[in-house]
N, C-alpha and C. Protein backbone atom coordinates (compact mmCIF):
# COMPACT_ATOMS: atom_id res chain seq x y z
N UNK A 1 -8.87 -7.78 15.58
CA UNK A 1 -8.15 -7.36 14.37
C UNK A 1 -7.77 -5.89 14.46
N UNK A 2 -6.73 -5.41 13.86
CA UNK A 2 -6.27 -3.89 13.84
C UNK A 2 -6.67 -3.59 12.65
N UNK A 3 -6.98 -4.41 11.46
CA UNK A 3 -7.11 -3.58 10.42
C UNK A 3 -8.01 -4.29 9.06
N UNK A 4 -7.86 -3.79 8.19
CA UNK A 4 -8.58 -4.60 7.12
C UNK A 4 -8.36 -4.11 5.63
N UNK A 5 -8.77 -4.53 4.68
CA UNK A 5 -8.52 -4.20 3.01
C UNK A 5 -9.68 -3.59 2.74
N UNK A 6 -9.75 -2.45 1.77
CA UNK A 6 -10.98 -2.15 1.04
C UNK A 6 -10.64 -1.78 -0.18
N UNK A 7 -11.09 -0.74 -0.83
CA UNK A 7 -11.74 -0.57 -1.81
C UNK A 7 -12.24 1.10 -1.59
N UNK A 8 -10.95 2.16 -2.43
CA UNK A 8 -11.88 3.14 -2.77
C UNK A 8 -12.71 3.53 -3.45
N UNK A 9 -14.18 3.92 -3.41
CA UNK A 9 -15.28 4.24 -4.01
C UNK A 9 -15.56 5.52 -4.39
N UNK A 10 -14.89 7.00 -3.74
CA UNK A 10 -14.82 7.77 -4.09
C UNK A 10 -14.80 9.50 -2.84
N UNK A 11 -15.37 10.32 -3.13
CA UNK A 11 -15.47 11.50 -2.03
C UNK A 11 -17.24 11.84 -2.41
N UNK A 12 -17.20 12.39 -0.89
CA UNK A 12 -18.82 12.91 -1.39
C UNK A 12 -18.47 14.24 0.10
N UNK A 13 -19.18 14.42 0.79
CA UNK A 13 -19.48 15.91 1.45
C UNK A 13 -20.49 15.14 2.74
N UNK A 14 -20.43 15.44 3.68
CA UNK A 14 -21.30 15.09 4.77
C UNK A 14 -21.59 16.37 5.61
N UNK A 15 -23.09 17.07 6.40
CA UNK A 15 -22.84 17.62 7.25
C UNK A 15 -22.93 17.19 8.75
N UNK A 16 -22.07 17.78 9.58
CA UNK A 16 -21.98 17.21 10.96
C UNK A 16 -23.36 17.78 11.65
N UNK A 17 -23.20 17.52 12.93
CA UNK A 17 -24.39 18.26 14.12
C UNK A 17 -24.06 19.62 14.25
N UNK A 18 -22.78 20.16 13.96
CA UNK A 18 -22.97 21.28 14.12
C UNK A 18 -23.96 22.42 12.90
N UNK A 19 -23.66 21.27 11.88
CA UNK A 19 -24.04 22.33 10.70
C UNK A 19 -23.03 22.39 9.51
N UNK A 20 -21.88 21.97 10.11
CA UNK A 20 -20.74 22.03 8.81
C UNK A 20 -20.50 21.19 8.18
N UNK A 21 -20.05 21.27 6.79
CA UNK A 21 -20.20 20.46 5.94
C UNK A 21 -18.59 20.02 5.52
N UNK A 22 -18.23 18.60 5.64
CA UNK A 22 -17.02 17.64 5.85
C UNK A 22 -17.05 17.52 4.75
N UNK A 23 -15.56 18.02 4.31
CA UNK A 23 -15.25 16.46 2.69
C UNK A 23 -14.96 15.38 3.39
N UNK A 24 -15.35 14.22 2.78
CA UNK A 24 -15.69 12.77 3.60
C UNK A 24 -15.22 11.68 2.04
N UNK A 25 -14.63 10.72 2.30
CA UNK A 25 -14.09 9.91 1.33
C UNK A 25 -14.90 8.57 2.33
N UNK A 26 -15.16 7.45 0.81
CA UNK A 26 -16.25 6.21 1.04
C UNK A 26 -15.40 5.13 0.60
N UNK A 27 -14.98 4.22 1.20
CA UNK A 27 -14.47 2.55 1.31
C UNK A 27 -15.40 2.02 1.49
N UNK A 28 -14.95 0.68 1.21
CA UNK A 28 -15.41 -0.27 1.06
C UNK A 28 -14.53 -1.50 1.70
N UNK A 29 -14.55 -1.60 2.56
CA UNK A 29 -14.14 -2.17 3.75
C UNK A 29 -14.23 -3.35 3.75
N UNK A 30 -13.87 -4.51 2.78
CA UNK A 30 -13.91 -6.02 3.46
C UNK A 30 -15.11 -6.20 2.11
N UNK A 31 -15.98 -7.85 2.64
CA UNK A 31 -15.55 -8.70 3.81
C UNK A 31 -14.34 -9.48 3.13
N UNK A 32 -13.43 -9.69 3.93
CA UNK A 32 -12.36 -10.11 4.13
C UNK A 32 -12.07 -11.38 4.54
N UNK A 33 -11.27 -12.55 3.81
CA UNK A 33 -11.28 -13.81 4.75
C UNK A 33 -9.72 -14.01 5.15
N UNK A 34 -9.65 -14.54 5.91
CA UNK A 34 -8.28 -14.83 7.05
C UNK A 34 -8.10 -15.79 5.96
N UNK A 35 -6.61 -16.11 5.47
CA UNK A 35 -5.74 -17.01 4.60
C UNK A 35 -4.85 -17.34 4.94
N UNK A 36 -4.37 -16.99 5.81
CA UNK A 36 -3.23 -17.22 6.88
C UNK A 36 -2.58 -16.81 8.49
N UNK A 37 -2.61 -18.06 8.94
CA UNK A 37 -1.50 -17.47 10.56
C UNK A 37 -0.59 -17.40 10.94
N UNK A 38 0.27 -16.66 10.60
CA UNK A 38 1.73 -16.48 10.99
C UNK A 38 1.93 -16.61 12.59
N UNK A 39 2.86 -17.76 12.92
CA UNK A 39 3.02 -17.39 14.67
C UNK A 39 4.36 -17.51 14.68
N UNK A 40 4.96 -17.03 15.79
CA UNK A 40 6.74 -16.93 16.22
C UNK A 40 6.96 -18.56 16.50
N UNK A 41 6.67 -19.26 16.06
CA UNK A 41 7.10 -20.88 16.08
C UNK A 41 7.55 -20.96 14.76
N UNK A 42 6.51 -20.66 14.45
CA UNK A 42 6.91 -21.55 12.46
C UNK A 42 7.43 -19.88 11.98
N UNK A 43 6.99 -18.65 11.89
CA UNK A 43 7.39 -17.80 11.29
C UNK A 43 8.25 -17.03 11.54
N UNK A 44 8.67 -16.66 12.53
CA UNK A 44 9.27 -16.14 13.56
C UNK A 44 8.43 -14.80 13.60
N UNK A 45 7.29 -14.23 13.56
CA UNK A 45 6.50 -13.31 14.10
C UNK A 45 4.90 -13.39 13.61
N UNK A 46 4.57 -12.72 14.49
CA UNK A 46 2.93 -13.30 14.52
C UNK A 46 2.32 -12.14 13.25
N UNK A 47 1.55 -12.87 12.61
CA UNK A 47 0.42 -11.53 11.81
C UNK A 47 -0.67 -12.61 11.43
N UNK A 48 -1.67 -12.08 10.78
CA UNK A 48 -2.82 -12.63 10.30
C UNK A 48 -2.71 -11.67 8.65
N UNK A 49 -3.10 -13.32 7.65
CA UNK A 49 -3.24 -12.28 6.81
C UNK A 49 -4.34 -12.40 6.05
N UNK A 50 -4.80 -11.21 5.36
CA UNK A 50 -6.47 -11.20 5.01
C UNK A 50 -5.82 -10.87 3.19
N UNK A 51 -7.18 -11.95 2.85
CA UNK A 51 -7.73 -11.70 1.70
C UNK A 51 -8.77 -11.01 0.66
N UNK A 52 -8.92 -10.15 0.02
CA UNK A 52 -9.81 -9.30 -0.29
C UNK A 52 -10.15 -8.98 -1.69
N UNK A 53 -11.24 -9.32 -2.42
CA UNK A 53 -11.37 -9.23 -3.88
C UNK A 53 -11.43 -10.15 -4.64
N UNK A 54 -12.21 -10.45 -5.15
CA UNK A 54 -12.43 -12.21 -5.57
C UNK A 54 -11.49 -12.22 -7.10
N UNK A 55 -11.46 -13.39 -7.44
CA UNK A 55 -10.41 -13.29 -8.77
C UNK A 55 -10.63 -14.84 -9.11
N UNK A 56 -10.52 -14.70 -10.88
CA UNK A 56 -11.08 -15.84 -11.60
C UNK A 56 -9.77 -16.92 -11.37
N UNK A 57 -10.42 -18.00 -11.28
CA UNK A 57 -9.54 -19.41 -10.76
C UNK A 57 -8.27 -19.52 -12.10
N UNK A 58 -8.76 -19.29 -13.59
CA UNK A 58 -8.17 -19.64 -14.68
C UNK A 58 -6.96 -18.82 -15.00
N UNK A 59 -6.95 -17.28 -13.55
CA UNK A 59 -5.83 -16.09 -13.67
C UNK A 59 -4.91 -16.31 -12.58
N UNK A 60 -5.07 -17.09 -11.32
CA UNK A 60 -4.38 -17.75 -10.40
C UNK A 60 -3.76 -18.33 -10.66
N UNK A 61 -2.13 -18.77 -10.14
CA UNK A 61 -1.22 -19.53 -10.40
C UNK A 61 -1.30 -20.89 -9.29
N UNK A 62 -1.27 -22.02 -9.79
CA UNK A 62 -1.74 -23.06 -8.85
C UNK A 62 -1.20 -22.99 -7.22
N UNK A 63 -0.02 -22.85 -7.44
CA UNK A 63 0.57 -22.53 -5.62
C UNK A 63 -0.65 -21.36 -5.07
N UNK A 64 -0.86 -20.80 -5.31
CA UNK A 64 -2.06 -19.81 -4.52
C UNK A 64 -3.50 -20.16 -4.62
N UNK A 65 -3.68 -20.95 -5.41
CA UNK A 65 -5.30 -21.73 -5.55
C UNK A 65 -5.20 -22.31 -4.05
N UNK A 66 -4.10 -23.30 -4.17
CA UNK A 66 -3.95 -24.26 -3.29
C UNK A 66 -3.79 -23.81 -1.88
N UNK A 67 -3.08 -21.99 -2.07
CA UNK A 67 -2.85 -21.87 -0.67
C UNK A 67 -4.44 -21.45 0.02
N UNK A 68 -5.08 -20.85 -1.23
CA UNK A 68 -6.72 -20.11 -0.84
C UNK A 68 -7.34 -21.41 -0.48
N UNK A 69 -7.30 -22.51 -1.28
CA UNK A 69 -8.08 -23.68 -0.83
C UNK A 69 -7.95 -24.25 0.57
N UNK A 70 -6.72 -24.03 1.16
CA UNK A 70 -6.96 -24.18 2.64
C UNK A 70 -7.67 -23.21 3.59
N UNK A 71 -7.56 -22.19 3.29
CA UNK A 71 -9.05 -21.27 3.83
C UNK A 71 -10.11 -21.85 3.61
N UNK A 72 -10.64 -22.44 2.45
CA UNK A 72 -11.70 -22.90 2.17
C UNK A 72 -12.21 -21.78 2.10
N UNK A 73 -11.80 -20.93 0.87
CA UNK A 73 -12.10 -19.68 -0.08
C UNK A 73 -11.67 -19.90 -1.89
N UNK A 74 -12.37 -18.66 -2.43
CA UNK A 74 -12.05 -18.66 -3.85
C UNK A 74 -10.75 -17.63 -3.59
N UNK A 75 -9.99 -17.57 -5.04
CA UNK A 75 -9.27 -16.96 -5.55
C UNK A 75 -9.11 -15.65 -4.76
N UNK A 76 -8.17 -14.91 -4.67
CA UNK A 76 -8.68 -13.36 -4.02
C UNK A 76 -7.79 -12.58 -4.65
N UNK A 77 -7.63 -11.16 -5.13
CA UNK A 77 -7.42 -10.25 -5.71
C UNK A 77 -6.04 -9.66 -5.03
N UNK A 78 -5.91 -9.20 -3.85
CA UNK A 78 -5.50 -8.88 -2.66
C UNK A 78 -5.31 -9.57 -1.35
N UNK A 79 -3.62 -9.30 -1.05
CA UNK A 79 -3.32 -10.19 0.25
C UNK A 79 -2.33 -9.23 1.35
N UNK A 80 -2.86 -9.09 2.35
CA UNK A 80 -2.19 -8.69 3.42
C UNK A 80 -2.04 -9.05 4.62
N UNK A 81 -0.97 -8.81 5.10
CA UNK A 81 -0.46 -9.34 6.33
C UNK A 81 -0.21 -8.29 7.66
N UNK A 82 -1.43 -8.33 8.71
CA UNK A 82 -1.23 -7.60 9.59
C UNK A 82 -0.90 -7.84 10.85
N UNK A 83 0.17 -7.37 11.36
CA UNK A 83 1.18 -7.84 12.61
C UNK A 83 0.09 -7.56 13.42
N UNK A 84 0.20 -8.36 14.63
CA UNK A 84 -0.77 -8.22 15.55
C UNK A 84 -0.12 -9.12 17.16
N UNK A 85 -0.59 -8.84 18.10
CA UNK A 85 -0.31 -9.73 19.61
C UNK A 85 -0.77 -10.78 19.80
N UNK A 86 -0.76 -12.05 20.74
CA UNK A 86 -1.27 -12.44 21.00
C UNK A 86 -2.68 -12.86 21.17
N UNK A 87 -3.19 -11.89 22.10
CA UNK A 87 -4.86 -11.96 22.14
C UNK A 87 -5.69 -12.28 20.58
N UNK A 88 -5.19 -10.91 19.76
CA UNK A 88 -5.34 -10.93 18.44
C UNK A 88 -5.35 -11.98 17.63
N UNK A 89 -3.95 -12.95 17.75
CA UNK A 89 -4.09 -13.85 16.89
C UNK A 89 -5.25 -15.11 17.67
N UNK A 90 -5.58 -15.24 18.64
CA UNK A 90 -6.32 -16.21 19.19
C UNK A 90 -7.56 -16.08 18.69
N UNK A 91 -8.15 -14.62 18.47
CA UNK A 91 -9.47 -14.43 17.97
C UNK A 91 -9.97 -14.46 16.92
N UNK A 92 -8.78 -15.15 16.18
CA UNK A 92 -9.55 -15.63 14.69
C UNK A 92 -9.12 -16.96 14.18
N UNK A 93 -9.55 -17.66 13.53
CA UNK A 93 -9.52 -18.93 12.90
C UNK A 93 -9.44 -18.75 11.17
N UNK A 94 -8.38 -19.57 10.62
CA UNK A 94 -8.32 -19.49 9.46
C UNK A 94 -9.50 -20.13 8.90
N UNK A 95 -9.75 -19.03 7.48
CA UNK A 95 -11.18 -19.12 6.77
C UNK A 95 -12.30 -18.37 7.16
N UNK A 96 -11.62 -17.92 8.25
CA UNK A 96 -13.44 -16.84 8.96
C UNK A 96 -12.85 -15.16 7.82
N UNK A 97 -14.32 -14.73 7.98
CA UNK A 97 -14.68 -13.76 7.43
C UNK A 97 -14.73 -12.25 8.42
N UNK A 98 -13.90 -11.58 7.90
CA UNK A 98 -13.66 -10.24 9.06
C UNK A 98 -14.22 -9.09 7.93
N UNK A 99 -15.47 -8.67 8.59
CA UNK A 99 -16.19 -7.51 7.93
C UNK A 99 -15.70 -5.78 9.10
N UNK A 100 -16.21 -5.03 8.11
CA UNK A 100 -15.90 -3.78 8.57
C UNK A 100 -16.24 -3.28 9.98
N UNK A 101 -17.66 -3.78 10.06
CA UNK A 101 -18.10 -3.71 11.88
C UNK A 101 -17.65 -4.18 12.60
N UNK A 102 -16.67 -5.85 12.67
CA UNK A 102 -15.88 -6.03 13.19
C UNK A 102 -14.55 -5.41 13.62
N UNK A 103 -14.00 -3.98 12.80
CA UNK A 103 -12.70 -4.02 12.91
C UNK A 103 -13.16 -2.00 13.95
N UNK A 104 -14.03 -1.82 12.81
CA UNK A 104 -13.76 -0.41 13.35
C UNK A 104 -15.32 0.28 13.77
N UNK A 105 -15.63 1.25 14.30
CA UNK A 105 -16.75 2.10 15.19
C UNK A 105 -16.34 3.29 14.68
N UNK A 106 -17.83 4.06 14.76
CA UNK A 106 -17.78 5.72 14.87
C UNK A 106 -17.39 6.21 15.29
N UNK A 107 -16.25 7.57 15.24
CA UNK A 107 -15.66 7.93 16.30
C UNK A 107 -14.30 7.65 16.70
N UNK A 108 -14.14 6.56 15.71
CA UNK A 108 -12.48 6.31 15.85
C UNK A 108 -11.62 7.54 14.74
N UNK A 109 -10.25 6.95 15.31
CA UNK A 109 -9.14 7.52 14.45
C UNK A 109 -8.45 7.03 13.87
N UNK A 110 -8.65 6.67 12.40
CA UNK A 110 -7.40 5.43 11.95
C UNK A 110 -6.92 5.51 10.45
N UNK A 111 -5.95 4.81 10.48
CA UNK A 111 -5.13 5.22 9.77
C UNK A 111 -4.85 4.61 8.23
N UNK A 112 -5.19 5.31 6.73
CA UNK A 112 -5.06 4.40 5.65
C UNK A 112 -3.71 4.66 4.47
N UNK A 113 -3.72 3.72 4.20
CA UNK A 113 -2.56 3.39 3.61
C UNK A 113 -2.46 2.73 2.22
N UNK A 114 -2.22 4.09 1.16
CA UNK A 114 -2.82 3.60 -0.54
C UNK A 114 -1.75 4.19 -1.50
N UNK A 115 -1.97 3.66 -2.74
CA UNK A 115 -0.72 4.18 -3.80
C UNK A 115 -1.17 5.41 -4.39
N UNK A 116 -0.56 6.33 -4.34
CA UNK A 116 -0.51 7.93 -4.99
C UNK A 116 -0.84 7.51 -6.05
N UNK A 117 -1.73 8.43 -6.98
CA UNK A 117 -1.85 8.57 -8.25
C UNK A 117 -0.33 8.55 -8.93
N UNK A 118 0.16 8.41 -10.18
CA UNK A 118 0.98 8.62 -10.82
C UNK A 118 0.99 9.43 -11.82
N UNK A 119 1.65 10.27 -11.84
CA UNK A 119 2.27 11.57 -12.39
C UNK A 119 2.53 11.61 -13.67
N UNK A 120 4.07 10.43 -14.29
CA UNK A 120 4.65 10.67 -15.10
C UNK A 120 5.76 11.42 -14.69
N UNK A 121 6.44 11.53 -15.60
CA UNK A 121 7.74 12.93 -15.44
C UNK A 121 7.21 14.20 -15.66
N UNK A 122 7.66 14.66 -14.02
CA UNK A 122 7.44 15.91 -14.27
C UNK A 122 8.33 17.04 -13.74
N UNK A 123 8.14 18.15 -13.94
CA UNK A 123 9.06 19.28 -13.49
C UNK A 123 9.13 19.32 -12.42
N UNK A 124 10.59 20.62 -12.02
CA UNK A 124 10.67 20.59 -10.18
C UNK A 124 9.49 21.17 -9.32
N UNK A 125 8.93 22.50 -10.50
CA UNK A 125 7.94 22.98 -9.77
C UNK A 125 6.42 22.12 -9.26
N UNK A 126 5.86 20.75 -10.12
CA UNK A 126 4.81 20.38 -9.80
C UNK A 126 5.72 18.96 -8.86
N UNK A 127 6.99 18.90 -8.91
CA UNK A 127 7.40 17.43 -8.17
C UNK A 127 8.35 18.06 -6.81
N UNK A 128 8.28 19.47 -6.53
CA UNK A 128 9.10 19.66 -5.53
C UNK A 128 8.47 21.32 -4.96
N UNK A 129 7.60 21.69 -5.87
CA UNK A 129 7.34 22.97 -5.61
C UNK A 129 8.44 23.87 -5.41
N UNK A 130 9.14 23.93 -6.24
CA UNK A 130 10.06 25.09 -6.63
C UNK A 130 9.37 26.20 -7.39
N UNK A 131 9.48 27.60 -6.97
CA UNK A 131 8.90 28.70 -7.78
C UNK A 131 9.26 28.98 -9.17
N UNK A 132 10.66 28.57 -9.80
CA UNK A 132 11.02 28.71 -11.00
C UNK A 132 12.18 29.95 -10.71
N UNK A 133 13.15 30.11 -11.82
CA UNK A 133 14.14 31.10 -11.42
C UNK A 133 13.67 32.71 -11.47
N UNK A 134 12.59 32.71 -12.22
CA UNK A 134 11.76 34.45 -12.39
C UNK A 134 11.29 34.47 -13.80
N UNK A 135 10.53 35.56 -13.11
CA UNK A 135 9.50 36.12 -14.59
C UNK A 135 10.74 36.34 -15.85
N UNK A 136 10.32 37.37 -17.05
CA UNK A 136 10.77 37.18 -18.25
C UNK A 136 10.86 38.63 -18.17
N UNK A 137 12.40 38.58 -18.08
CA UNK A 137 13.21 40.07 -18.34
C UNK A 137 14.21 40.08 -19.66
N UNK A 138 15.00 41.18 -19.85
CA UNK A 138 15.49 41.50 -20.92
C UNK A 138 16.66 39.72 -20.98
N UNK A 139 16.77 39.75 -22.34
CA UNK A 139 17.18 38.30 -22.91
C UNK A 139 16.86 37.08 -22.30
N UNK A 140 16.16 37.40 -21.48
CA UNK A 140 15.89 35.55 -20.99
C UNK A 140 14.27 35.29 -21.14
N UNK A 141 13.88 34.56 -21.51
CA UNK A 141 12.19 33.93 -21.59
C UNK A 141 12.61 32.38 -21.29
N UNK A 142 11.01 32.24 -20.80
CA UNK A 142 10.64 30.87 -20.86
C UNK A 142 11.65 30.17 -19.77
N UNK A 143 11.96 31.03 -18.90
CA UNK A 143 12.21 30.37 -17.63
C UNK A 143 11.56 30.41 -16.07
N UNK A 144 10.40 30.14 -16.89
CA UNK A 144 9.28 30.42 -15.28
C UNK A 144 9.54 29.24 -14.45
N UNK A 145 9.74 28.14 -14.92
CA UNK A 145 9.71 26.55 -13.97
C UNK A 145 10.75 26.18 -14.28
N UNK A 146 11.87 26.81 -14.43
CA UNK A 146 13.30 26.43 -14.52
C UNK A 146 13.63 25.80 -13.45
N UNK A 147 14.20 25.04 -13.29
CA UNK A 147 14.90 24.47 -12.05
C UNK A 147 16.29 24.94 -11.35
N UNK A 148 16.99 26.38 -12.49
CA UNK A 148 17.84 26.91 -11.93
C UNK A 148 19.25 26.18 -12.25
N UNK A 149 19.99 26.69 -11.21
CA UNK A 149 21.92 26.05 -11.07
C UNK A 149 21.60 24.50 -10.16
N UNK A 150 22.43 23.34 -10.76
CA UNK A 150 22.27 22.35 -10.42
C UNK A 150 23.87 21.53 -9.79
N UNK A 151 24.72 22.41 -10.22
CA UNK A 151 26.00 22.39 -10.08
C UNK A 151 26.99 23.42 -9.67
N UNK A 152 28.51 22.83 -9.40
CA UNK A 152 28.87 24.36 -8.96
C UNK A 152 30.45 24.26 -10.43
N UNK A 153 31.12 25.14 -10.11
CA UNK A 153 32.01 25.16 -10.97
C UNK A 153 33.27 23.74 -11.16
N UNK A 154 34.41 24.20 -11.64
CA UNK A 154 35.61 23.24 -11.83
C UNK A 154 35.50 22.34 -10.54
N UNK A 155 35.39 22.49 -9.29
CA UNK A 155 35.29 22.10 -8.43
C UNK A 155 33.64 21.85 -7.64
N UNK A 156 33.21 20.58 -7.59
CA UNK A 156 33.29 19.95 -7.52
C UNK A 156 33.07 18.64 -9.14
N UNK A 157 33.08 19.39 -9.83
CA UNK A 157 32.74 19.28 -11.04
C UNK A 157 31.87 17.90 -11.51
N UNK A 158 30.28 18.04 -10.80
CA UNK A 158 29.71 16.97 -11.05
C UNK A 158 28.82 17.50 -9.88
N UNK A 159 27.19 16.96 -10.29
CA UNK A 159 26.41 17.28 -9.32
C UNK A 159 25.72 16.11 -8.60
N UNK A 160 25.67 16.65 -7.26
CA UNK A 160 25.34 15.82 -6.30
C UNK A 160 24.59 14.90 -6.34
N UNK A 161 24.67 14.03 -5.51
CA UNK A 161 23.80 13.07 -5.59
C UNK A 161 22.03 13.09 -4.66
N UNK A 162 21.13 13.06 -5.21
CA UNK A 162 19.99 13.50 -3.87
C UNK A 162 19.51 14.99 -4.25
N UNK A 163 20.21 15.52 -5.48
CA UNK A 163 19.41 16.71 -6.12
C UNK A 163 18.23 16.79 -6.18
N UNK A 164 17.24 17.41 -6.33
CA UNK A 164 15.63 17.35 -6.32
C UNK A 164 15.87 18.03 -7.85
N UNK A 165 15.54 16.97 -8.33
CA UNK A 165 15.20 17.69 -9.68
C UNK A 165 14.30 16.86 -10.56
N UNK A 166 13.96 16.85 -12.17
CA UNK A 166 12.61 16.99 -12.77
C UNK A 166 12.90 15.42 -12.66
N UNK A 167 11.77 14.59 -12.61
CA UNK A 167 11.74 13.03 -12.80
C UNK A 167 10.38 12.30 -12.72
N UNK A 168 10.19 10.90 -12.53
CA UNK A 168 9.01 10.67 -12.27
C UNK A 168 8.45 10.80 -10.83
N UNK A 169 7.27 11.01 -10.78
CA UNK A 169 6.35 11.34 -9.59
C UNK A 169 5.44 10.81 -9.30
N UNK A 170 4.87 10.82 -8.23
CA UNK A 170 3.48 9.70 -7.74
C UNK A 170 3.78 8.16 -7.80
N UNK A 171 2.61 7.49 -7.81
CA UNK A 171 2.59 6.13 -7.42
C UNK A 171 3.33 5.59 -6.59
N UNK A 172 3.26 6.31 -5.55
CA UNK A 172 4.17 5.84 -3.95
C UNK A 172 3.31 4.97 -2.75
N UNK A 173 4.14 4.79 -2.43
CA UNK A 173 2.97 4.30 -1.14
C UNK A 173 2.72 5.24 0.19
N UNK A 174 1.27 5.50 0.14
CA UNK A 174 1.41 6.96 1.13
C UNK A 174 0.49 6.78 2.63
N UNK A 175 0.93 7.23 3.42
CA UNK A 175 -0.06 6.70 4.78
C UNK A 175 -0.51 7.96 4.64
N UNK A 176 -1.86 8.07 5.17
CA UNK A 176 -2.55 8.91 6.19
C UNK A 176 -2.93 9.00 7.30
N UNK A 177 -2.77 9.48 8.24
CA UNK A 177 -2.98 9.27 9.49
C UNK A 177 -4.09 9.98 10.26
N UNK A 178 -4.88 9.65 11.18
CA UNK A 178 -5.69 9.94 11.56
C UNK A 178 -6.96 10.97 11.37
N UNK A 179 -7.69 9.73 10.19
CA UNK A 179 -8.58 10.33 9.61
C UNK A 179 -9.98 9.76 10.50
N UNK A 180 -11.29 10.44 10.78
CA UNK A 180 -12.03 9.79 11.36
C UNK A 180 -12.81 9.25 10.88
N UNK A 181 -13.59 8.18 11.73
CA UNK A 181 -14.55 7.37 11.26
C UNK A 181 -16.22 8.15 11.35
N UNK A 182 -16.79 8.56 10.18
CA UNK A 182 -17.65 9.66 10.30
C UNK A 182 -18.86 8.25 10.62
N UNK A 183 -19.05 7.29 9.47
CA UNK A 183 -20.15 6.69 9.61
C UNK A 183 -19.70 4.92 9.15
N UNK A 184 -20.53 4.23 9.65
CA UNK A 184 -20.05 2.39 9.31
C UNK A 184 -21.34 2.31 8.92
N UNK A 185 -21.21 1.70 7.51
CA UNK A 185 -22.75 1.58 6.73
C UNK A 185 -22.90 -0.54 6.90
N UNK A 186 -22.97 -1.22 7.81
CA UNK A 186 -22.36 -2.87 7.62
C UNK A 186 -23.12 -3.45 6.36
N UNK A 187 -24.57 -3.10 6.32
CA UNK A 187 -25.28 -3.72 5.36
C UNK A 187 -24.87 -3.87 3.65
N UNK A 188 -23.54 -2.37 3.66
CA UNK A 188 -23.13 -2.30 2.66
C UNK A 188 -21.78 -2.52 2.89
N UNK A 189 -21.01 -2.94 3.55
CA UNK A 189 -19.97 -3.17 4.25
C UNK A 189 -18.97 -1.79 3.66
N UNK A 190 -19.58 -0.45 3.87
CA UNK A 190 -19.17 0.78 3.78
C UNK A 190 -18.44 1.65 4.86
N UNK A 191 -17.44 2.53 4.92
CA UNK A 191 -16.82 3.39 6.01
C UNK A 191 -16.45 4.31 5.30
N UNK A 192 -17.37 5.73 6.04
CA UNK A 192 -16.83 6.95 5.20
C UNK A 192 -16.51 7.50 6.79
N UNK A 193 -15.21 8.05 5.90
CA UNK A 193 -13.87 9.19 7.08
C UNK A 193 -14.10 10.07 6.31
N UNK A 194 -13.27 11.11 7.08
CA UNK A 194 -13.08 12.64 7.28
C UNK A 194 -11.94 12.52 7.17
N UNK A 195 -11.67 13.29 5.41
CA UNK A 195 -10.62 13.78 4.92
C UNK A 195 -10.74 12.92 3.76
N UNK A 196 -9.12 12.96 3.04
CA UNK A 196 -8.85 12.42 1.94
C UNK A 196 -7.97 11.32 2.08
N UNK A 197 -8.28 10.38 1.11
CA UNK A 197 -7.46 9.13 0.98
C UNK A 197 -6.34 9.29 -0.31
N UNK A 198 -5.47 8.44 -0.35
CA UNK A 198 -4.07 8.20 -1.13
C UNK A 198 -5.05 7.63 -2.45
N UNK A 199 -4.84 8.26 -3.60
CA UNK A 199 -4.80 6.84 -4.70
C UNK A 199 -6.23 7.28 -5.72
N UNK A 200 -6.51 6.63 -6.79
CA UNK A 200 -7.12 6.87 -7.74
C UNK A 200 -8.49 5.94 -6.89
N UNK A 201 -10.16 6.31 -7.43
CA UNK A 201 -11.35 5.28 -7.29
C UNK A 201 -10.84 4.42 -7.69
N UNK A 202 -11.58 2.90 -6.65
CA UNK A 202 -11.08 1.83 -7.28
C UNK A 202 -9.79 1.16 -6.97
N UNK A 203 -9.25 1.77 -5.98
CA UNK A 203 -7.97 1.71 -5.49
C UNK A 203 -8.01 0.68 -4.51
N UNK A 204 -7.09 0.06 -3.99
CA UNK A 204 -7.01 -0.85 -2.79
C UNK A 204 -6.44 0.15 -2.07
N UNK A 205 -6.53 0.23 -0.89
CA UNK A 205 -6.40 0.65 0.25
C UNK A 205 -6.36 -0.01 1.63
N UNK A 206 -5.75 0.36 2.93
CA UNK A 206 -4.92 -0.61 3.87
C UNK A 206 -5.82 0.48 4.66
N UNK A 207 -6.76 0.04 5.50
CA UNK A 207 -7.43 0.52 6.91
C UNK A 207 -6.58 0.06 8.24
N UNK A 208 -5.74 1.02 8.68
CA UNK A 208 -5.17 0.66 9.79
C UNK A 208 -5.58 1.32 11.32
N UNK A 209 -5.79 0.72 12.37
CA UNK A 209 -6.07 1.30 13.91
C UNK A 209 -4.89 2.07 14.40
């Protein structure tokens, strides 16, 4: 497998062997059951896709009971589909269970993938980091986070399209890339990396190799 679903739990602080002390973010990694095999016959490309998060039968819509019931699983919360080769798809069987020790080790580098907090509407300065047009001189106030000239005169008379200006912000989908694998807790099916993850506690999150 390349990858798996979790579950952010939060940040805490770790120190290394040298002595220094890591901000370190804690998932929750799986366990995960295979719900489907995509192969280049029937799909036209291969992935495996995993299920993650249990969910009450009475909130499921029957086409997905039915599709979980061929796993010979309950309901699940979360569904993803991870492209993978050959070898890959041979090494799993629909309905098996892919936990965190299976996918990843100490010492790796890999990569997660979660939804930004959301913002709301906001100004250019907190959605683009613009400084504002200047402090407060004779007749002008209250233009510290101005966003400034947005247009030009008679000509072209209308402003562009792709302006950076005030709107809504966050709740994107954001990768991170190569964060490390500080520690694999399996008993708790736990993985705390080095650095920060995308997204509010409680978040789903995409563990990628």
């Amino acid at each position: 497998m390349i990858g798996i679903i979790g579950k952010k739990i939060g940040m805490t602080s770790l120190y290394d062997r040298k002595g220094q002390k890591r901000a370190c973010t804690v998932i929750q990694g799986g366990p995960c059951v295979v719900t489907q095999l995509r192969t280049k016959a029937i799909d036209g490309y291969q992935a495996v896709q995993l299920a993650y998060g249990d969910k009450k039968q009475k909130n499921t819509i029957k086409p997905l009971i039915g599709h979980f019931a061929k796993a010979a699983t309950t309901p699940k919360q979360k569904q993803v589909e991870f492209r993978c080769d050959d070898e890959s798809l041979q090494q799993v069987v629909l309905g098996q269970v892919i936990r965190i020790e299976d996918v990843f080790a100490e010492g790796e580098f890999i990569d997660v993938v979660g939804t930004s907090k959301g913002k709301g509407f906001q100004g250019v300065v907190k959605r683009h980091g613009f400084s504002g047009v200047g402090g407060r001189s004779h007749g002008q106030h209250n233009r510290e986070r101005a966003p400034g000239s947005v247009g030009a005169a008679s000509f072209p008379s209308r402003v562009f399209k792709g302006m950076r200006m005030a709107g809504r912000t966050g709740g994107n989908r954001v990768k991170v890339a190569n964060l490390e694998v500080i520690k694999v807790l399996p008993e708790k099916d736990l993985i705390v990396l080095h650095g920060a993850v995308p997204g509010a506690n409680n978040g789903y999150v995409i563990l990628e190799k």
